[in-house]
Protein backbone atom coordinates (compact mmCIF):
# COMPACT_ATOMS: atom_id res chain seq x y z
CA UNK A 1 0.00 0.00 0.00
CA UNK A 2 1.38 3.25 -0.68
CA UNK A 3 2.25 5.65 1.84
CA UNK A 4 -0.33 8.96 1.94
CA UNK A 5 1.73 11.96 1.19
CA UNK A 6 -0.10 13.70 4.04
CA UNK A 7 1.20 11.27 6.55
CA UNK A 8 4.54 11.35 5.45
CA UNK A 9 5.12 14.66 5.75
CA UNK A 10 3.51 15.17 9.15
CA UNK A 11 5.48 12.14 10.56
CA UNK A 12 8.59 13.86 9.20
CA UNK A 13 7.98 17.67 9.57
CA UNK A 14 6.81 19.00 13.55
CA UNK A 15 5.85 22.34 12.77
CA UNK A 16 3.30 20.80 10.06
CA UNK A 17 1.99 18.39 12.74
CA UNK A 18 1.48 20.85 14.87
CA UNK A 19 -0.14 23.48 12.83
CA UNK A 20 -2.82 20.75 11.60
CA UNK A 21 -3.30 19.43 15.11
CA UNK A 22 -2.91 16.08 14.18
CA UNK A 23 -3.28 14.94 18.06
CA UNK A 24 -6.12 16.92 18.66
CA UNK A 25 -7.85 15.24 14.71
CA UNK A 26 -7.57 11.85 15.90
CA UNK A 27 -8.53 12.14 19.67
CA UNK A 28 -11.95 13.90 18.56
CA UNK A 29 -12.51 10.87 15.27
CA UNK A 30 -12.27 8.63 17.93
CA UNK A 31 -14.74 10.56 20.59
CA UNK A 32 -17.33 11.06 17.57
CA UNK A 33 -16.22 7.02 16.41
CA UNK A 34 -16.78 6.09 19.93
CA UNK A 35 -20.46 6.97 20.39
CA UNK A 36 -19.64 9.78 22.81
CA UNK A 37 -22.89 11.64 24.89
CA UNK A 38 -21.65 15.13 23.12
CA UNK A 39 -21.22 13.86 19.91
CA UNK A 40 -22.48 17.33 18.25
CA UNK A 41 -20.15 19.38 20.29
CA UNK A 42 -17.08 17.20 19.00
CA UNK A 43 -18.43 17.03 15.22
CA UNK A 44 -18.21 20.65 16.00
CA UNK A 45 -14.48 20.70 16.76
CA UNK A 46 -14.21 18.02 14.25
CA UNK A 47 -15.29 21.09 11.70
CA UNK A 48 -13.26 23.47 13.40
CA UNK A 49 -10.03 21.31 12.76
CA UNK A 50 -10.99 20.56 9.41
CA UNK A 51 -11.38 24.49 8.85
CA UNK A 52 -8.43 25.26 10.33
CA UNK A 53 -6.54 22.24 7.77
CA UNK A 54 -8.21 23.96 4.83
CA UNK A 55 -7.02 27.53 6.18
CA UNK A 56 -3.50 26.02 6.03
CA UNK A 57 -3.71 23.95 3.22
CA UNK A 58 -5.07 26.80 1.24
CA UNK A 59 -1.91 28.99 2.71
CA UNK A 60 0.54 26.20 1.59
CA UNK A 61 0.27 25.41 -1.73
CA UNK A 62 4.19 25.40 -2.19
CA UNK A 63 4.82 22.64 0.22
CA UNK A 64 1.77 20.70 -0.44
CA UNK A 65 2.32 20.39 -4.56
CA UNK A 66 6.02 19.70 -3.58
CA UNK A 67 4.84 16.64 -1.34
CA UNK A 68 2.01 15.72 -3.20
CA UNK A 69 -0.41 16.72 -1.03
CA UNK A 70 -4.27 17.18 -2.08
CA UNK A 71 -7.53 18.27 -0.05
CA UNK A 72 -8.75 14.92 -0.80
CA UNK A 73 -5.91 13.29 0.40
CA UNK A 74 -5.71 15.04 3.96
CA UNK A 75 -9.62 14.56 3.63
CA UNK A 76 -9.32 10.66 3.66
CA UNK A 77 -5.62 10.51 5.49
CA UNK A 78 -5.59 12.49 7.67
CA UNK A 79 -9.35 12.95 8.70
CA UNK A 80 -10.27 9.53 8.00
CA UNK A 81 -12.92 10.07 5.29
CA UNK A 82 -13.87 7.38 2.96
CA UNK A 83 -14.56 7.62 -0.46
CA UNK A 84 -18.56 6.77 0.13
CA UNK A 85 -18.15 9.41 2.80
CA UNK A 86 -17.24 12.10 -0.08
CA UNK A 87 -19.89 11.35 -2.03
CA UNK A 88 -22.41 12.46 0.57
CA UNK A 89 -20.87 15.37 0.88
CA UNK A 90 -20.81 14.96 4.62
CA UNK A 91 -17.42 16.47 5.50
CA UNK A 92 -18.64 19.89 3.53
CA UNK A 93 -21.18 20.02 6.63
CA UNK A 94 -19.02 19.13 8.82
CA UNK A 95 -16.76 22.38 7.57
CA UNK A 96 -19.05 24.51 7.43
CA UNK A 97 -20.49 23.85 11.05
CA UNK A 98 -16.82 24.50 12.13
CA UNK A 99 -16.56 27.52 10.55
CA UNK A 100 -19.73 28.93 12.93
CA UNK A 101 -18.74 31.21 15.56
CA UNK A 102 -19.10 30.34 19.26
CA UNK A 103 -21.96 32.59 19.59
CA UNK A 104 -23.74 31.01 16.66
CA UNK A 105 -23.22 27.46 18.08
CA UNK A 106 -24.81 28.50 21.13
CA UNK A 107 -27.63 30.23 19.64
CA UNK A 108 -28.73 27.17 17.48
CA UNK A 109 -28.62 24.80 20.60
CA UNK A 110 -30.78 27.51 22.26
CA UNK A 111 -33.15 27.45 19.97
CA UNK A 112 -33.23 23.75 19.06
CA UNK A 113 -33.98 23.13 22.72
CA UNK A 114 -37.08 25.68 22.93
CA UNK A 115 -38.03 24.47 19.77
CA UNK A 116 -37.58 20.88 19.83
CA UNK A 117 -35.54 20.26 17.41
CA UNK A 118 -32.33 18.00 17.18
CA UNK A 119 -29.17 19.31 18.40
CA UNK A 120 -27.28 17.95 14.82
CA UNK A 121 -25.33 19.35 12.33
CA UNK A 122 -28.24 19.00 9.71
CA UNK A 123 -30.07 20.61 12.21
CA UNK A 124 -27.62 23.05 12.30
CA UNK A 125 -27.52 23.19 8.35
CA UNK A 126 -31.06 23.75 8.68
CA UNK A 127 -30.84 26.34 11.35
CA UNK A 128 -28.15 28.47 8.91
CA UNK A 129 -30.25 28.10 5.71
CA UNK A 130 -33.87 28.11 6.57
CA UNK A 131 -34.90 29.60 2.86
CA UNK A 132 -33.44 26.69 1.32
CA UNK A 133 -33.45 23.97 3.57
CA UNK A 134 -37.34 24.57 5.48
CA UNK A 135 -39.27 25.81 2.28
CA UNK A 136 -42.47 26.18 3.09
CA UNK A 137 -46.07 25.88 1.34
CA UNK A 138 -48.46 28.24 0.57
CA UNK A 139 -50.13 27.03 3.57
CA UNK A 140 -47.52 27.69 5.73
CA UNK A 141 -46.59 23.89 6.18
CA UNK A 142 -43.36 22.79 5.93
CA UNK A 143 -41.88 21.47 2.65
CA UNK A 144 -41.70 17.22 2.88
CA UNK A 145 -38.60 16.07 1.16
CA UNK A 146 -38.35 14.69 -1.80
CA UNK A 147 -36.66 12.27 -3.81
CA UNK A 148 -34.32 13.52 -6.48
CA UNK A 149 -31.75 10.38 -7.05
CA UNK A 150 -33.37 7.11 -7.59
CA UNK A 151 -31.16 4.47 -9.60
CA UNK A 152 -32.08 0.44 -10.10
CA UNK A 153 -29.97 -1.96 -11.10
CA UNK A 154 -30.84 -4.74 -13.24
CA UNK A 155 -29.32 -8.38 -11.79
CA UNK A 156 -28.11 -9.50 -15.06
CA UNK A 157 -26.26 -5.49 -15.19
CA UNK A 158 -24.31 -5.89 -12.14
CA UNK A 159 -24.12 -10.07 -11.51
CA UNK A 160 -24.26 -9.09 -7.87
CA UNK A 161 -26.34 -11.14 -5.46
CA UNK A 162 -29.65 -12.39 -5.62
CA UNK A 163 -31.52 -9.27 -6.36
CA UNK A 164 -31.06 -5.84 -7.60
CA UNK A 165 -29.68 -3.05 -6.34
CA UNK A 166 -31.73 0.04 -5.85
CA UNK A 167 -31.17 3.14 -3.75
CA UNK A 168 -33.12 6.94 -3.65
CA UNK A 169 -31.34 9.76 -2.04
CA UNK A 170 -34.09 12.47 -0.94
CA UNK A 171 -33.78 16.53 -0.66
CA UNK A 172 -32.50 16.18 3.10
CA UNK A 173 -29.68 13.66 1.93
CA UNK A 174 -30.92 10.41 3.07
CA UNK A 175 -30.01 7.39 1.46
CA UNK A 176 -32.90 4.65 1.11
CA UNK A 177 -31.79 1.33 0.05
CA UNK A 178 -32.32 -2.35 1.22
CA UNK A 179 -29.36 -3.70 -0.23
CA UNK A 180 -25.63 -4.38 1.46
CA UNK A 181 -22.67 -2.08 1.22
CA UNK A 182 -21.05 -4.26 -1.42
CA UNK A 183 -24.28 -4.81 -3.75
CA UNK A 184 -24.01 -1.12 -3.41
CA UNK A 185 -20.11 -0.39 -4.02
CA UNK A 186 -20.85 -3.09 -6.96
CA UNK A 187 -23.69 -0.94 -8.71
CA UNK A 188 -21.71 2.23 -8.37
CA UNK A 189 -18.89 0.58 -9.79
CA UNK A 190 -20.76 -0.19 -12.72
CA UNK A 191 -22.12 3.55 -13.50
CA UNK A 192 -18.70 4.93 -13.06
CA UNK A 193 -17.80 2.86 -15.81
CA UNK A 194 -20.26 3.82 -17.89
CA UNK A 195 -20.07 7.38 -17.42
CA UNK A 196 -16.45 7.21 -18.21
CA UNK A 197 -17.24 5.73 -21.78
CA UNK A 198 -19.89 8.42 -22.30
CA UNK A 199 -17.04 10.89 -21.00
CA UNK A 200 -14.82 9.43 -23.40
């Protein structure tokens, strides 16, 4: 396996390692990983970390083209991101929560407790971008989400399993599917094939 560029250079260069806070990224991945009580609060700091890697990756673009150092690659190295992870977009939540100020953070739990609502970062997504994320009717009710990925994969398509796959992904970013991770990985597989050939 190769070694991650992003590793190697934090394992050889301090001053890196400690600008990123590399201690401080993997203590909090394994407090969120861990199924801690706060586990909003450290997706929080999670963000915050990440924000404060982008601030210096952005600032660095000598050392990190001379390493071979991408966004992606300190994404899934040194954050621990998978590539399904990317595709949800999760970690651009989790970025943008970090880049919230204190007082923001504290007014959103505020009002998700007198309101009810979940103390989350979609909450919080919500909380930052009520036009677009809590449309509302005519009637004043709030917007249901909707469905606007739906894919199905034919058996004989994919040769995976005993049945097809099919998945919808809906306006709040859930994924609906019955099928296992690798029927799944399988089916995507498949499309990103096919939409290289078209590309091609």
């Amino acid at each position: 396996m190769a070694k991650s560029p992003i590793i190697a250079l934090v394992k050889s260069n301090a001053q890196v390692a400690e600008q990123l806070n590399v201690s401080a990224i993997r203590s909090v991945a394994a407090s969120i990983e861990s199924g801690n009580q706060k586990v909003f609060a450290k997706s929080v700091e999670f963000g915050r970390l990440m924000a404060n890697a982008k601030a210096w990756f952005d600032k660095n673009d000598t050392i990190c083209k001379a390493n071979g150092v991408t966004w992606k690659s300190m994404l899934t190295d040194l954050f621990g991101f998978t590539e399904e992870q990317l595709e949800t977009k999760w970690h651009k939540k989790l970025l943008k929560a970090g880049s919230c100020s204190e007082e923001q953070i504290l007014e959103f739990t505020k009002w998700a407790q007198e309101n009810k609502k979940p103390v989350s970062i979609l909450g919080l997504m919500k909380w930052l971008n009520p036009a677009t994320e809590e449309q509302t009717t005519e009637g004043g009710e709030e917007a249901k989400s909707q469905c606007v990925v739906s894919l199905t994969f034919k058996l004989p398509l994919i040769g995976q399993g005993e049945r097809n796959v099919s998945l919808s992904i809906d306006t709040d970013n859930n994924v609906k599917t019955s099928n296992s991770e690798a029927e799944i990985k399988k089916a995507i597989e498949l499309l990103n094939s096919i939409l290289n050939v078209v590309e091609a």
